[in-house]
N, C-alpha and C. Protein backbone atom coordinates (compact mmCIF):
# COMPACT_ATOMS: atom_id res chain seq x y z
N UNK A 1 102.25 85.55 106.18
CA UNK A 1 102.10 86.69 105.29
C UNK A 1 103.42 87.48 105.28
N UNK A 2 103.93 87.86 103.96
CA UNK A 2 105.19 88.58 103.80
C UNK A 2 104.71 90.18 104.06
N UNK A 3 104.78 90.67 104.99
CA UNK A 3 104.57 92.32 105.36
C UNK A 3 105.60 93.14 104.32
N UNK A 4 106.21 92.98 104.31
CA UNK A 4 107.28 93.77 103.05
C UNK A 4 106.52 93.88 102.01
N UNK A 5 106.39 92.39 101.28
CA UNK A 5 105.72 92.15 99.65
C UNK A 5 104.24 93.28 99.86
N UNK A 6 103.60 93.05 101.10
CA UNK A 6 102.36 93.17 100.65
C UNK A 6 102.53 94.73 100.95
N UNK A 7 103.48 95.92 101.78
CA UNK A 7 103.89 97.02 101.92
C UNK A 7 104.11 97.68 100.07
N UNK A 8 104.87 96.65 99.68
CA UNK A 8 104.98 97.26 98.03
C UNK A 8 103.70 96.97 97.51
N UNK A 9 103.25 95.89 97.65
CA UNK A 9 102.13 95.77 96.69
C UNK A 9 100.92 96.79 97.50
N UNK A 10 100.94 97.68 98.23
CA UNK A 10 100.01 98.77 98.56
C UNK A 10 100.59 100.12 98.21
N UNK A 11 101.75 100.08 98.13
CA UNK A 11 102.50 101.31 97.79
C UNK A 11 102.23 101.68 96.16
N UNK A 12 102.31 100.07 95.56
CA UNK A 12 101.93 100.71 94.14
C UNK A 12 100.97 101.09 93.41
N UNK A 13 99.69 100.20 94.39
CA UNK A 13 98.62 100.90 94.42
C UNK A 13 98.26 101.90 94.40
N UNK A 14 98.61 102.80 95.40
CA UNK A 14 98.39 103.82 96.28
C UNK A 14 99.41 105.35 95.12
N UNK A 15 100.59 104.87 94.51
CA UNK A 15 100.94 105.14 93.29
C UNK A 15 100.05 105.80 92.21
N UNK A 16 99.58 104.47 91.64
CA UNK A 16 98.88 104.13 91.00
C UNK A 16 97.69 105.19 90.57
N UNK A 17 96.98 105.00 91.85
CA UNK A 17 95.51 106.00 92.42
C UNK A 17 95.80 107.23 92.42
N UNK A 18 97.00 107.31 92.67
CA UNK A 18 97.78 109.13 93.51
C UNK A 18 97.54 110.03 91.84
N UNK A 19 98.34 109.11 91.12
CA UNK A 19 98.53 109.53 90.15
C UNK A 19 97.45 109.97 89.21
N UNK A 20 96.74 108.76 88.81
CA UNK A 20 95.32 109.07 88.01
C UNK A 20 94.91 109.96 88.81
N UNK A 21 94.37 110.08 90.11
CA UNK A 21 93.28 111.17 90.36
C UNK A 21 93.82 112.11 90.46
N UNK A 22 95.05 112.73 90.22
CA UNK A 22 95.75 114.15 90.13
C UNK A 22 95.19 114.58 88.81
N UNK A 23 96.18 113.84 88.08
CA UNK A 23 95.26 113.94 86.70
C UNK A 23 93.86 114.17 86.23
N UNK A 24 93.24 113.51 86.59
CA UNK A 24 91.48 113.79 86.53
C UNK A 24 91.77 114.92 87.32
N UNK A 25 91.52 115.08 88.03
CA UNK A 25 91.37 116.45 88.61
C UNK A 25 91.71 117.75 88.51
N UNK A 26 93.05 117.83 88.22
CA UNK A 26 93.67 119.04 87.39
C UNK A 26 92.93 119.51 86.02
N UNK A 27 92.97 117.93 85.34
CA UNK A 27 91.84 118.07 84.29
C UNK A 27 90.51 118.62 84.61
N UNK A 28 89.99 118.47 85.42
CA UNK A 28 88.87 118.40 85.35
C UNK A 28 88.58 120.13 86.21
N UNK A 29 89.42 120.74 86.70
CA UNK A 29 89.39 121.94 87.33
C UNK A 29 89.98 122.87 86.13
N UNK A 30 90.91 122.70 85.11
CA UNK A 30 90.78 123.12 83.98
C UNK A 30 89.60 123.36 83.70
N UNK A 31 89.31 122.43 83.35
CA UNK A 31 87.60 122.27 82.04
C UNK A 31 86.82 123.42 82.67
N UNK A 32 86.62 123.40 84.81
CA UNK A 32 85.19 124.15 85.03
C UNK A 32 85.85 125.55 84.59
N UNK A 33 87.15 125.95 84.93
CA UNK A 33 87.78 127.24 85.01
C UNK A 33 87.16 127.62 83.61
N UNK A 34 87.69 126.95 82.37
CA UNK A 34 87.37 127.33 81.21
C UNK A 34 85.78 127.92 80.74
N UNK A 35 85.16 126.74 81.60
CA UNK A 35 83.90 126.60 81.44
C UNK A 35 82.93 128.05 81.90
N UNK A 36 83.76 128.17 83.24
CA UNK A 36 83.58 129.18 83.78
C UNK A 36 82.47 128.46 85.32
N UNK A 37 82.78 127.32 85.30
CA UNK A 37 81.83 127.18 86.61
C UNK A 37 82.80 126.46 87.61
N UNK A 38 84.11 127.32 87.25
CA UNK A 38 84.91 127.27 89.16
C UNK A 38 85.92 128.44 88.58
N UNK A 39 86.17 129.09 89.74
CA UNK A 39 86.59 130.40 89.71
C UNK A 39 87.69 130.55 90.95
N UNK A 40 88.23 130.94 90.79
CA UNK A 40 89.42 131.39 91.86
C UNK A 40 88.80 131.20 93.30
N UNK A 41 89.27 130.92 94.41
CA UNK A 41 88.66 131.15 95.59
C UNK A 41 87.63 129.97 95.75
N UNK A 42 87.37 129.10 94.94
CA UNK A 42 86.28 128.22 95.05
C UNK A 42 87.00 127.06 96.03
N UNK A 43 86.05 126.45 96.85
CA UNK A 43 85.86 125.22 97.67
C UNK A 43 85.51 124.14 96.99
N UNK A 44 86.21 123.01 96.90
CA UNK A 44 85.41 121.88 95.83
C UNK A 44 85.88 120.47 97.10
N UNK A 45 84.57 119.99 97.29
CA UNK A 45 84.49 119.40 98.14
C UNK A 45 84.75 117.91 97.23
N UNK A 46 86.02 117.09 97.82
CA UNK A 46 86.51 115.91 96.54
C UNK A 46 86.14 114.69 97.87
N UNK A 47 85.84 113.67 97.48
CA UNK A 47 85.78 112.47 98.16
C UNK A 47 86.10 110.73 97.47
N UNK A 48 87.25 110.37 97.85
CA UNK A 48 87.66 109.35 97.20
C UNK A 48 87.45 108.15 98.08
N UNK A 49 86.73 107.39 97.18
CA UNK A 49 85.96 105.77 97.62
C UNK A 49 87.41 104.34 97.59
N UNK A 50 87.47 103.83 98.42
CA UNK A 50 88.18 102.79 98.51
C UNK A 50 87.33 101.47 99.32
N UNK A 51 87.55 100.43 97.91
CA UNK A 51 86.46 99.40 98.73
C UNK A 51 87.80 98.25 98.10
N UNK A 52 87.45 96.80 98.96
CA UNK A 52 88.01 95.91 98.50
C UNK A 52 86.70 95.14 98.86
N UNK A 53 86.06 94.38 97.86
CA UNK A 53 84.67 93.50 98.48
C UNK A 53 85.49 92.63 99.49
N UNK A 54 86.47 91.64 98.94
CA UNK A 54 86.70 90.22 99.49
C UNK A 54 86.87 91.07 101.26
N UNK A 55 87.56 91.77 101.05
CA UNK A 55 87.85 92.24 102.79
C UNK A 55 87.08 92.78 103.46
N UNK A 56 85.60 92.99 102.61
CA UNK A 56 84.10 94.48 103.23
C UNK A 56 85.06 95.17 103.62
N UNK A 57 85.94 95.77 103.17
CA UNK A 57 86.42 96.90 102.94
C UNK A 57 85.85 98.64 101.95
N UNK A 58 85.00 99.31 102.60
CA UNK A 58 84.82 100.59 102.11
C UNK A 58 85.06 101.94 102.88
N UNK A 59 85.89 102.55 102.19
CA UNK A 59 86.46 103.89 102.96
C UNK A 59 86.13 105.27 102.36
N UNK A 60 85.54 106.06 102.66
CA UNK A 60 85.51 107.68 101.90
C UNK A 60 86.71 107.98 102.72
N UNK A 61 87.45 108.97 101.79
CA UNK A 61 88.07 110.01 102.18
C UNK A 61 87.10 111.28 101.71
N UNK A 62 87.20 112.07 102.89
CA UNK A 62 86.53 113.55 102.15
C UNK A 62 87.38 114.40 102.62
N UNK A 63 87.73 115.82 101.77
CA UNK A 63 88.45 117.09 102.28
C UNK A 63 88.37 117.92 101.32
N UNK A 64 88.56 118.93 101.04
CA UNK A 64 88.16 120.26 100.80
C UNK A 64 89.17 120.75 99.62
N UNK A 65 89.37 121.12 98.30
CA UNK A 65 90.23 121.95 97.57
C UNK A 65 89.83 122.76 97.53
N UNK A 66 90.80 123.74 97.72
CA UNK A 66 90.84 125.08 97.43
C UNK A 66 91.36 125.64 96.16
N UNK A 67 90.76 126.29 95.35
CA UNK A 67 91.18 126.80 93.82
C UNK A 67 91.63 128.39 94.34
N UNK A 68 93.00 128.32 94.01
CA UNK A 68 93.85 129.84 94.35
C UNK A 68 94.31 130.18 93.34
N UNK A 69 94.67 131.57 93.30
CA UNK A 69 95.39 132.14 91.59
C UNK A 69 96.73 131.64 91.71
């Protein structure tokens, strides 16, 4: 196994993911602000799923945003 190749090929992944879910999320903390159902000071509890079947690979990440002015 090439450890390098497979170092990039997780990095761009990991890219990849970083990126979209910033996006969704910014988006999507827009929308409640607008909406009016998240407000300054709010806790939004985010948890991101990582599975690979072939490896039974499944991971939560969970941690906490904080919405500040």
């Amino acid at each position: 196994m090439n450890e390098d190749a497979l170092n990039i090929q997780i990095r761009k992944f990991l890219k990849k993911t970083g990126i979209t879910s910033q996006r969704a999320i910014e988006q999507a903390v827009r929308d409640g602000i607008r909406a009016g159902t998240v407000r300054n000071g709010d806790r939004l509890e985010a948890t991101m799923s990582l599975s690979i079947r072939q490896l039974g690979l499944d991971v939560d990440v969970v941690d906490t945003l904080e919405i500040e002015e």
